[in-house]
C-alpha atoms as a PDB file:
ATOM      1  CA  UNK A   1     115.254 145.022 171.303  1.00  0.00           C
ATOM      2  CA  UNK A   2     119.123 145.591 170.957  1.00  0.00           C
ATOM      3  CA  UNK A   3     118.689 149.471 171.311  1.00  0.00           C
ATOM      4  CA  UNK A   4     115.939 149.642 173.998  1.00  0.00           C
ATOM      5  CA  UNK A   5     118.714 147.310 176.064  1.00  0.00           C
ATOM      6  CA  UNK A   6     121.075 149.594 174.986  1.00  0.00           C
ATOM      7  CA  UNK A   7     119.352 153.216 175.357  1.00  0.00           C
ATOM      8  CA  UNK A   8     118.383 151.679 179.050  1.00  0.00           C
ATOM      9  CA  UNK A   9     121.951 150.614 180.196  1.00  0.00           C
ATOM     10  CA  UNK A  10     123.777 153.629 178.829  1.00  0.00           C
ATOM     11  CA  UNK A  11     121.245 156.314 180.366  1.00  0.00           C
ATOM     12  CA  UNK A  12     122.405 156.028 183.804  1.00  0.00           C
ATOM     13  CA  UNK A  13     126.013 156.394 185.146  1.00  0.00           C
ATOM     14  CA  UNK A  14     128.872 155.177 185.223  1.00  0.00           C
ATOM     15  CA  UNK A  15     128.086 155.024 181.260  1.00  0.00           C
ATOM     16  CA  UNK A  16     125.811 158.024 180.077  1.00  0.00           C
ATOM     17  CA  UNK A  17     126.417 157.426 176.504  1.00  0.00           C
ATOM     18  CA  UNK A  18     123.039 158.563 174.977  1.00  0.00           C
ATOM     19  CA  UNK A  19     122.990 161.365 173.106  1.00  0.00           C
ATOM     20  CA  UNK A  20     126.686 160.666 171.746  1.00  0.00           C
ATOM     21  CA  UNK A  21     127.947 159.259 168.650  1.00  0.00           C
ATOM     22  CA  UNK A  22     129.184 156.400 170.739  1.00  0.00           C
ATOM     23  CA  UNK A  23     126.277 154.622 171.821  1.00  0.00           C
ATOM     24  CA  UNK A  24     125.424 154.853 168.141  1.00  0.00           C
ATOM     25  CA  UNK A  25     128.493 152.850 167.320  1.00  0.00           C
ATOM     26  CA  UNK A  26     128.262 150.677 170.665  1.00  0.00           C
ATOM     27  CA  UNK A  27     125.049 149.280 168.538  1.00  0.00           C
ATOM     28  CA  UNK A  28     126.359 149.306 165.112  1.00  0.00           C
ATOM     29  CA  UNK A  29     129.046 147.150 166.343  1.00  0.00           C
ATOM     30  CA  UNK A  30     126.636 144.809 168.379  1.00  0.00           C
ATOM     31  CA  UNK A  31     124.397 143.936 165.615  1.00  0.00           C
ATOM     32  CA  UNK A  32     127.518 143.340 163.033  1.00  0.00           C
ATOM     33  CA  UNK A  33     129.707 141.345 165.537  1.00  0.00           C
ATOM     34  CA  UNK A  34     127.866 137.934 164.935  1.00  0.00           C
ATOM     35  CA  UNK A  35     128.472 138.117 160.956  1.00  0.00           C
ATOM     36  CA  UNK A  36     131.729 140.010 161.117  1.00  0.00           C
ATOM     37  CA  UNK A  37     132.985 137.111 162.772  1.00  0.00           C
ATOM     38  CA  UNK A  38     131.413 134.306 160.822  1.00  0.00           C
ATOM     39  CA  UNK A  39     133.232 136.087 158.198  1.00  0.00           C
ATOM     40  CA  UNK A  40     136.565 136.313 159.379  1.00  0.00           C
ATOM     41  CA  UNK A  41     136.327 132.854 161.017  1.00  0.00           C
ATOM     42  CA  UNK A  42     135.894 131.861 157.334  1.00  0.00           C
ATOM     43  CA  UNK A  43     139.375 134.123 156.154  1.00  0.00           C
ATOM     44  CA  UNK A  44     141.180 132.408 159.271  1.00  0.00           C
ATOM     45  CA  UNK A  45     139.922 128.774 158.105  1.00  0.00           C
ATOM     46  CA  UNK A  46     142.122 129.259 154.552  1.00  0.00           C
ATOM     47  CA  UNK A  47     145.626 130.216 156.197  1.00  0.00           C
ATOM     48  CA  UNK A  48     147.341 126.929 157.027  1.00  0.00           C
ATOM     49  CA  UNK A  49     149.399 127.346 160.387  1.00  0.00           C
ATOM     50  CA  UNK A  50     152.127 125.517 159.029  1.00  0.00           C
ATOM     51  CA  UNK A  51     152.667 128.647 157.559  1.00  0.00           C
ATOM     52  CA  UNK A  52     153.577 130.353 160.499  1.00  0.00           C
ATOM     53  CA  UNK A  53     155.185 127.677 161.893  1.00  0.00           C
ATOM     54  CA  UNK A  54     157.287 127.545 158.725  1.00  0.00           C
ATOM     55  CA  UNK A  55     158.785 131.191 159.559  1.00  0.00           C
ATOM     56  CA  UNK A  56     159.231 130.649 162.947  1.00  0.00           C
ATOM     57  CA  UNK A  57     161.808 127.802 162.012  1.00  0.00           C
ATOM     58  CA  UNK A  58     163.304 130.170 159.560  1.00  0.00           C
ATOM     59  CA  UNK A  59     163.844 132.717 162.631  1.00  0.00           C
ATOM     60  CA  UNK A  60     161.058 135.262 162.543  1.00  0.00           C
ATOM     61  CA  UNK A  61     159.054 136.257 165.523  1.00  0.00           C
ATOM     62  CA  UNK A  62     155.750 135.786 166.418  1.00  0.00           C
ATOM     63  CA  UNK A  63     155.291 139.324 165.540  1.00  0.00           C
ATOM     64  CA  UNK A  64     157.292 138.837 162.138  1.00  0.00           C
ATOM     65  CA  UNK A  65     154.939 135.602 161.467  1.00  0.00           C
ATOM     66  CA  UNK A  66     152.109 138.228 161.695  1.00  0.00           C
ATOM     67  CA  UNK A  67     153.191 140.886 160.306  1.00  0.00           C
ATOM     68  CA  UNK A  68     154.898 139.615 157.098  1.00  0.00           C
ATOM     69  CA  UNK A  69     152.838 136.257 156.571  1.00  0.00           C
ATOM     70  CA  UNK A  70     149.095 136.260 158.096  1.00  0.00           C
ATOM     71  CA  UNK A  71     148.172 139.712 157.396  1.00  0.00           C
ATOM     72  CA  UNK A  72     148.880 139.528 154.226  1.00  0.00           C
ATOM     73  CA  UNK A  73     147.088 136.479 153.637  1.00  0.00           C
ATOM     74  CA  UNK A  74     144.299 137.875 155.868  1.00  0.00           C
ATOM     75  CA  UNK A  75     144.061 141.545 154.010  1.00  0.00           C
ATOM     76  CA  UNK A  76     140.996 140.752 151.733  1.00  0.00           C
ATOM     77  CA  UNK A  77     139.077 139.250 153.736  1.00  0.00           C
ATOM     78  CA  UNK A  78     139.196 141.892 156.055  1.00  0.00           C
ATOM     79  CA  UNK A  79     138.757 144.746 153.850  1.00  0.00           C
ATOM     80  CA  UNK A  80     135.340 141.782 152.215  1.00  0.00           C
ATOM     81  CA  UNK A  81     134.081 142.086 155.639  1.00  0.00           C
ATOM     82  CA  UNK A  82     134.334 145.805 156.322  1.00  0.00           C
ATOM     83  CA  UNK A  83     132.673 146.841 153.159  1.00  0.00           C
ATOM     84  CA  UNK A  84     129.980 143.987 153.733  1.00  0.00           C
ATOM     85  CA  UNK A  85     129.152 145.580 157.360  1.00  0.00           C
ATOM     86  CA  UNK A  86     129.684 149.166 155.826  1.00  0.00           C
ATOM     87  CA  UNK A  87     127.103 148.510 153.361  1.00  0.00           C
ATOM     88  CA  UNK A  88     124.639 147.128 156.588  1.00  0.00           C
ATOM     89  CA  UNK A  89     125.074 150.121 158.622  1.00  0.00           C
ATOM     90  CA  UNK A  90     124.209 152.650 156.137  1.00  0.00           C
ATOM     91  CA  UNK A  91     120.945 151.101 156.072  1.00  0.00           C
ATOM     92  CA  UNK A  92     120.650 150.007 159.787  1.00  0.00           C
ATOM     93  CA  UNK A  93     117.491 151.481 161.105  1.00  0.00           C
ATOM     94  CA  UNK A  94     116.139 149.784 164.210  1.00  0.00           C
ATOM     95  CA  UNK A  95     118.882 150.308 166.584  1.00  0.00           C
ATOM     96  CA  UNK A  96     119.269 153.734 165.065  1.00  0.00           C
ATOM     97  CA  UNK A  97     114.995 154.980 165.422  1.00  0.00           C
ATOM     98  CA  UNK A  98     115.753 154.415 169.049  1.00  0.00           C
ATOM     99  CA  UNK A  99     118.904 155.895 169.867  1.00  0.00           C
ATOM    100  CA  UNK A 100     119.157 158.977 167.830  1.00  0.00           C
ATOM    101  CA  UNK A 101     119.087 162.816 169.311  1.00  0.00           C
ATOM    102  CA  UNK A 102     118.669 165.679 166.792  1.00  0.00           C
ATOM    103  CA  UNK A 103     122.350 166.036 167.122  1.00  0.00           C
ATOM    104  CA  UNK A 104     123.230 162.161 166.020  1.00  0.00           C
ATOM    105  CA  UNK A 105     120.513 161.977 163.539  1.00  0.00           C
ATOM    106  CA  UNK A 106     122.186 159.160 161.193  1.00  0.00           C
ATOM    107  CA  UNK A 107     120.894 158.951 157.179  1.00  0.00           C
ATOM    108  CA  UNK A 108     118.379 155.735 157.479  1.00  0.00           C
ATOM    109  CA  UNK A 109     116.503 157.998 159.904  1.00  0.00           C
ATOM    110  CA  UNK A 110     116.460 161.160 158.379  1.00  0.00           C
ATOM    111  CA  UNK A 111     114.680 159.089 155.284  1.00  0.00           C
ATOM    112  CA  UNK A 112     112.030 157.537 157.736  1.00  0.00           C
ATOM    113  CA  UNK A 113     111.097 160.845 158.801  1.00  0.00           C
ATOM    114  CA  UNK A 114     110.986 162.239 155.828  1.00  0.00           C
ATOM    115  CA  UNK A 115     108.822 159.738 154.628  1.00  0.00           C
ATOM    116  CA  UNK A 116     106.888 160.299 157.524  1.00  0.00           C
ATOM    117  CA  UNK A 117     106.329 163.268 156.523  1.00  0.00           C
ATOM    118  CA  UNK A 118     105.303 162.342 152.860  1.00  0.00           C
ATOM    119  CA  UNK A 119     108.233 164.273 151.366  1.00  0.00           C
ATOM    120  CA  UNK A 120     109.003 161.745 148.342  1.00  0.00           C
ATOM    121  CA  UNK A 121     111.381 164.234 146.437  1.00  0.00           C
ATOM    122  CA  UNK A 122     113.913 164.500 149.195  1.00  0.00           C
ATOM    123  CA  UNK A 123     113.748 161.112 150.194  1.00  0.00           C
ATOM    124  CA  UNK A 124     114.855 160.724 146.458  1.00  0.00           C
ATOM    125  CA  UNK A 125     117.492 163.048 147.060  1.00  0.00           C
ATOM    126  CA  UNK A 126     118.672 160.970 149.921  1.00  0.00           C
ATOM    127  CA  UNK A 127     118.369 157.779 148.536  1.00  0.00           C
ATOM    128  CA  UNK A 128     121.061 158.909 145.706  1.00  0.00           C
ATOM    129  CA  UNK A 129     123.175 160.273 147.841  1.00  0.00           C
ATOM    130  CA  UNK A 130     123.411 157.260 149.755  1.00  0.00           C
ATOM    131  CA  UNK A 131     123.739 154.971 146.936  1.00  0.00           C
ATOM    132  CA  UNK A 132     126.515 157.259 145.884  1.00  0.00           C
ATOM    133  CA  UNK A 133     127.847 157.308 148.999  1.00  0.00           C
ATOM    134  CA  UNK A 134     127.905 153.236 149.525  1.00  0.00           C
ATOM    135  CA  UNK A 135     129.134 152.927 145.684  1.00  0.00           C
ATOM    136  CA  UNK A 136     132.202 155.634 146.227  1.00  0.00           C
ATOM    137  CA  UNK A 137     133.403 153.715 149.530  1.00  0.00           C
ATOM    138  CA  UNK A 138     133.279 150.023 147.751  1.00  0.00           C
ATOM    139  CA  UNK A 139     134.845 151.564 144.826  1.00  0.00           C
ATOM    140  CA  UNK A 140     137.549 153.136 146.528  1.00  0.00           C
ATOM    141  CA  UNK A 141     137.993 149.855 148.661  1.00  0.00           C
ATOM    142  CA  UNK A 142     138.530 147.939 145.366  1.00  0.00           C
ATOM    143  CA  UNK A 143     141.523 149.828 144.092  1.00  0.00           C
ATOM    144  CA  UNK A 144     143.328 148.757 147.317  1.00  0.00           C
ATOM    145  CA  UNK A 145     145.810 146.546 145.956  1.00  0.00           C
ATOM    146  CA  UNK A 146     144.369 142.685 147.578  1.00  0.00           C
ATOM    147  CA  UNK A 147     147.554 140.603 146.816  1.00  0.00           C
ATOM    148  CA  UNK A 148     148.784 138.263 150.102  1.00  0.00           C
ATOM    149  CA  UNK A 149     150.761 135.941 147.244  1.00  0.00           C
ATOM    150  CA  UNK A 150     153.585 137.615 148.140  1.00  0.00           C
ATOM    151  CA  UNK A 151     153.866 136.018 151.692  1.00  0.00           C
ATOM    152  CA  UNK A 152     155.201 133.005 149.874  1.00  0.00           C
ATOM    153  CA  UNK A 153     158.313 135.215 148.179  1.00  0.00           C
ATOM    154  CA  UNK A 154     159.093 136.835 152.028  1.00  0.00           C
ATOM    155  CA  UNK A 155     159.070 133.116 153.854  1.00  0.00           C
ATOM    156  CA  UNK A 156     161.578 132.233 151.079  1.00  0.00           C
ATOM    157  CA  UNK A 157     163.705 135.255 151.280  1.00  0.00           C
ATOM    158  CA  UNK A 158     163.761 135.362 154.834  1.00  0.00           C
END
């Protein structure tokens, strides 16, 4: 239902977005908002605001506060959440069957067709290739380095 709604708001102007990338990612985004930000609801819960409030009495800005205490604190659950909704786009296909154009053709649909089609060995193919895709990406997103302990150490220091 999500992309018939959207294929029949962004046909006509001011927004022609069909047949672009965009309207591709306009959907992506709509269907992953709801758990994106049951997610990071979740990452917020854990951070205590008494530490912000602790380095705003020790001087720092609301900016500072941000920058050199939540983020921190907030980094793995943010990077958890992206690769969680990376993982559910590579295989989104309803939004996708609707809104595609030979020249935004994404991967899930390329497979339907092709198995459509009755084309098992490239479906194969593809099915590897996106399993190596999805494993490369949350490989490469665990070696970022995930540690927010050292918040503590900067409210100390200053």
């Amino acid at each position: 239902m999500l992309g018939v709604g959207l294929f029949l708001s962004y046909t006509r102007p001011p927004f022609v977005l069909y047949g672009t990338l965009w309207i591709l990612l306009l959907a992506f985004l709509t269907i992953n908002l709801p758990s994106a930000y049951q997610q990071l609801q979740a990452a917020f819960a854990t951070i205590h605001p008494e530490l912000e409030e602790a380095s705003r009495i020790l001087g720092a800005t609301r900016l500072q506060a941000l920058r050199q205490i939540t983020a921190p604190l907030l980094r793995t659950g943010v990077i958890a959440t992206w690769c969680f909704i990376f993982i559910g786009v590579m295989r989104e296909l309803s939004a996708a069957i609707v809104l595609f154009t030979s020249q935004t053709k994404v991967l899930s649909v390329l497979i339907y067709d092709l198995n459509e089609g009755g084309d098992l060995a490239a479906i194969a193919v593809l099915g590897i290739a996106m399993l190596v895709i999805t494993f490369a990406v949350v490989l490469a997103v665990n070696q970022i380095p995930m540690s927010g302990g050292n918040a503590g150490a900067k409210l100390r220091n200053g």
